[in-house]
Protein backbone atom coordinates (compact mmCIF):
# COMPACT_ATOMS: atom_id res chain seq x y z
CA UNK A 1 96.78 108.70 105.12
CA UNK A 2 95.18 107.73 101.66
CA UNK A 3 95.60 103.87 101.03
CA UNK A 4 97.79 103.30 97.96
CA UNK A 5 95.86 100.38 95.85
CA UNK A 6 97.75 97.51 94.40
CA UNK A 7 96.65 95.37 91.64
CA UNK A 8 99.01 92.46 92.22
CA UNK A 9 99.96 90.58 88.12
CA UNK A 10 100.76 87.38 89.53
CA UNK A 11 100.18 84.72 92.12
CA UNK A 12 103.03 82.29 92.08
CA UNK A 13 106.11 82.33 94.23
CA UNK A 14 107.64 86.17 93.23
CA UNK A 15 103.27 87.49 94.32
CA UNK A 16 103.66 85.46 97.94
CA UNK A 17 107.10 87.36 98.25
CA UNK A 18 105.55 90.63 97.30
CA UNK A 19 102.27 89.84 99.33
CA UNK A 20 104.83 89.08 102.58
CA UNK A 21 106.83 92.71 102.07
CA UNK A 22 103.51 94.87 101.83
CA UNK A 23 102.36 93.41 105.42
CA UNK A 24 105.39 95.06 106.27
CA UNK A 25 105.62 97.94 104.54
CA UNK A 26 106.77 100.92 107.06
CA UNK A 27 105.16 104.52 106.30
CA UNK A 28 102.82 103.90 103.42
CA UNK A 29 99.13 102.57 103.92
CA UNK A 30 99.65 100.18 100.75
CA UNK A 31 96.38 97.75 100.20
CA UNK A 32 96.47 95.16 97.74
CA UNK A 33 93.26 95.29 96.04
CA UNK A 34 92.92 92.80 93.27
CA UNK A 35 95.05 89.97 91.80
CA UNK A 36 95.42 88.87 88.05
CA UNK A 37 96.78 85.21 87.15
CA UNK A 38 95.21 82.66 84.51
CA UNK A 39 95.86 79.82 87.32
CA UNK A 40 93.42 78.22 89.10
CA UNK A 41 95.32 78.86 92.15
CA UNK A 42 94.66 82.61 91.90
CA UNK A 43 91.01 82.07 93.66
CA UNK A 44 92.72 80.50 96.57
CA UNK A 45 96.10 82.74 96.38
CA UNK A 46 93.27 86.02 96.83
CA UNK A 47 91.41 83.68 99.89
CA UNK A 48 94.54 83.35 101.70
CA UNK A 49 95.94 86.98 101.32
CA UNK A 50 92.31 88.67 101.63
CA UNK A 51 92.12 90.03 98.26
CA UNK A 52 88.68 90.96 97.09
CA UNK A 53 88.90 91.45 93.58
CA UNK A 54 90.30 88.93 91.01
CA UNK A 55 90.86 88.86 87.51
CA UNK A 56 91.83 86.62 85.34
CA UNK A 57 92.29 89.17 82.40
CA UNK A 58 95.70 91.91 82.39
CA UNK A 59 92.92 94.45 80.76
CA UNK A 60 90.44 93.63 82.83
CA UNK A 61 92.67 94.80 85.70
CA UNK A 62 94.29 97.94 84.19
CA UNK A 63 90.03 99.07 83.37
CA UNK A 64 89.80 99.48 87.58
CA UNK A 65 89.31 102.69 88.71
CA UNK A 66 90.24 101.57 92.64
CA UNK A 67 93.58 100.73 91.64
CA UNK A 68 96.27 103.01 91.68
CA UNK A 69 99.75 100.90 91.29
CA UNK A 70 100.04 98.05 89.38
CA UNK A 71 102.67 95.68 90.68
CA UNK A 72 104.55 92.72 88.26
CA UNK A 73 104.72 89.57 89.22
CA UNK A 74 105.08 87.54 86.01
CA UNK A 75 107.66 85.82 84.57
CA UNK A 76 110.25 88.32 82.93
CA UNK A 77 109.18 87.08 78.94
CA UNK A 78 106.18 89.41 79.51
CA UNK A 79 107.37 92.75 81.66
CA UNK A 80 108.27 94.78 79.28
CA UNK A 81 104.89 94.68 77.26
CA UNK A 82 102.96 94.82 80.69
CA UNK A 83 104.77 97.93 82.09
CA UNK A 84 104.36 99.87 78.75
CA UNK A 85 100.44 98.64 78.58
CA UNK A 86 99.75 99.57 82.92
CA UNK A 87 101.89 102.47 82.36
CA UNK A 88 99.61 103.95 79.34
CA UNK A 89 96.47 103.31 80.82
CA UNK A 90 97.58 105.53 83.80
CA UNK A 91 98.77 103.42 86.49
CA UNK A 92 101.90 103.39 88.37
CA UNK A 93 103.97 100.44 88.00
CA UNK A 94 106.31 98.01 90.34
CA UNK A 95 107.70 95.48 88.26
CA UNK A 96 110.00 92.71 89.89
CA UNK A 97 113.33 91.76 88.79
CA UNK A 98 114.90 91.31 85.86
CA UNK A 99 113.25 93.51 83.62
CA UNK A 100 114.11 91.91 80.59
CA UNK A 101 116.19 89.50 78.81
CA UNK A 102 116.75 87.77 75.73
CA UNK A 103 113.90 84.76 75.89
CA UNK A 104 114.32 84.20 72.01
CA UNK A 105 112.28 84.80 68.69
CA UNK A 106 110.66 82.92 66.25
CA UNK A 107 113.36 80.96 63.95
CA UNK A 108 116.02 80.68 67.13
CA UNK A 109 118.47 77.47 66.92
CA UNK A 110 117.47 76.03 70.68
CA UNK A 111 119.37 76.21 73.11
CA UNK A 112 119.29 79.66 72.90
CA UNK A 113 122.52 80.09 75.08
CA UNK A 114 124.18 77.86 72.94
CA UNK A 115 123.45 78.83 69.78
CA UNK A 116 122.73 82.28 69.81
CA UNK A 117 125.85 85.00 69.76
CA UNK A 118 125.66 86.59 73.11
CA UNK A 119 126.59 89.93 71.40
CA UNK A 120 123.01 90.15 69.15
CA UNK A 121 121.45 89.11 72.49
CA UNK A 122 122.73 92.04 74.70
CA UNK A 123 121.86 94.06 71.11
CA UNK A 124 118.16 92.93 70.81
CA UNK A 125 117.96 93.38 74.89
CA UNK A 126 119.27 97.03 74.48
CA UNK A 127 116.80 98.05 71.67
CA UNK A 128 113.91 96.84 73.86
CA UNK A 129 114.51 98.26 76.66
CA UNK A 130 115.46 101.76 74.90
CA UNK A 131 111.80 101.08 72.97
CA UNK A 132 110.51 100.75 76.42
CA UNK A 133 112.23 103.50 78.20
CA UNK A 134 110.56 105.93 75.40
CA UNK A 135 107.17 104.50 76.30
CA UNK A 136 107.56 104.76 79.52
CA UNK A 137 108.93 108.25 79.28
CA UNK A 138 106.12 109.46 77.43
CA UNK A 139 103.60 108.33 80.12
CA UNK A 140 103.36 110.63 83.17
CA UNK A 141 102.99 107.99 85.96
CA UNK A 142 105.61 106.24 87.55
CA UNK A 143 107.97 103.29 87.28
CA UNK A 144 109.53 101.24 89.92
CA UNK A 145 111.47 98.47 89.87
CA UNK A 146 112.00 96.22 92.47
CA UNK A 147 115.48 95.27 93.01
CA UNK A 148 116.76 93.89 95.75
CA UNK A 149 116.35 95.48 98.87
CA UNK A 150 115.95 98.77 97.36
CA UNK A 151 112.95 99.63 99.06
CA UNK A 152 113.87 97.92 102.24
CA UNK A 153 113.83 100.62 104.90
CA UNK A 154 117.88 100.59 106.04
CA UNK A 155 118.73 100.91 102.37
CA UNK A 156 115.74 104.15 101.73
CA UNK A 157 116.90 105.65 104.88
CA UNK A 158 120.64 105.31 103.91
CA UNK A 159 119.69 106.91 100.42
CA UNK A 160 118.36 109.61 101.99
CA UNK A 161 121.77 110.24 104.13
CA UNK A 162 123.04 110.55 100.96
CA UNK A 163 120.67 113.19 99.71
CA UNK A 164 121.04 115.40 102.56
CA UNK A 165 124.57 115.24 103.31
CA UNK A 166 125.65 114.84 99.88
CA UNK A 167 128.85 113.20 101.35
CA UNK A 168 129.98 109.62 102.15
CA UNK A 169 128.46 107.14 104.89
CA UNK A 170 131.47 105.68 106.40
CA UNK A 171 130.38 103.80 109.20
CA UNK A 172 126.04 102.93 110.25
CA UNK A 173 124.59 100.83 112.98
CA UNK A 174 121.48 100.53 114.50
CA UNK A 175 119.19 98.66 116.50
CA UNK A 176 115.61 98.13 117.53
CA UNK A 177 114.62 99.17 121.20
């Protein structure tokens, strides 16, 4: 089976979480290639996970040919632009949870939460993320987000119940042997 290659965006907390799932990753050969992150850390983040390549410039990763799916691991002020960017210079994209919020513009009264009607929040969240979906729509690779558990391998296997009985799961147990 062809390796998928991962360009992790990311070495803090949510990249050691992501590095611990693809060491367990059932049914895909998935190989995280390079790493991105302005730390210092990053040197020793790609030492301890085995990581050849890293970056310390977003471009700089999206330019590399060996990488086929870019994964997220940022802080959630910056998704949106990175998924749209990754997604138009051809690669795939796994972007970690939440995809975006309301993180405030110029000329906000701080705190935000305080002092910002929730309703033009939720409004200025919507029209990004419809901005976004177009982008992203336009572009022919993929998008995935990673939500809890979505991927995890009781949840795929119950989706595909669902698929191809097109009918209820009322009761499902199982055990390792």
């Amino acid at each position: 089976m062809k390796p998928i290659r991962v360009g992790l965006v990311g070495s803090g907390f949510v990249a050691e979480l992501h590095m611990h799932s693809y060491r367990r990753v059932y049914g895909v050969n998935a190989v995280v290639e390079a790493v991105v992150s302005r730390g210092e850390h990053v040197v020793d983040f790609a030492r301890r996970h085995h990581i050849p390549k890293v970056y310390r410039d977003f471009r700089d990763l999206l330019q590399d040919k060996d990488i086929d799916v870019v994964d997220i691991c940022t802080p959630a002020v910056v998704h949106a632009p990175m998924i749209v960017e990754a997604m138009e210079s051809g690669k795939h994209v796994i972007c970690e949870k939440p995809f975006t919020g309301y993180f405030g513009q110029p000329g906000d009264c701080l705190p935000i939460g305080r002092n910002m009607s929730k309703a033009l929040m939720y409004e200025r969240v919507m029209e990004e993320m419809e901005q976004t979906r177009r982008r992203m729509k336009a572009s022919s690779s993929m998008f995935m987000y990673a939500e809890n558990w979505v991927y995890a391998p009781a949840v795929a296997k119950s989706a595909e119940i669902l698929r191809k009985t097109k009918d209820k799961i009322l009761f499902m147990s199982g055990g390792e042997s």
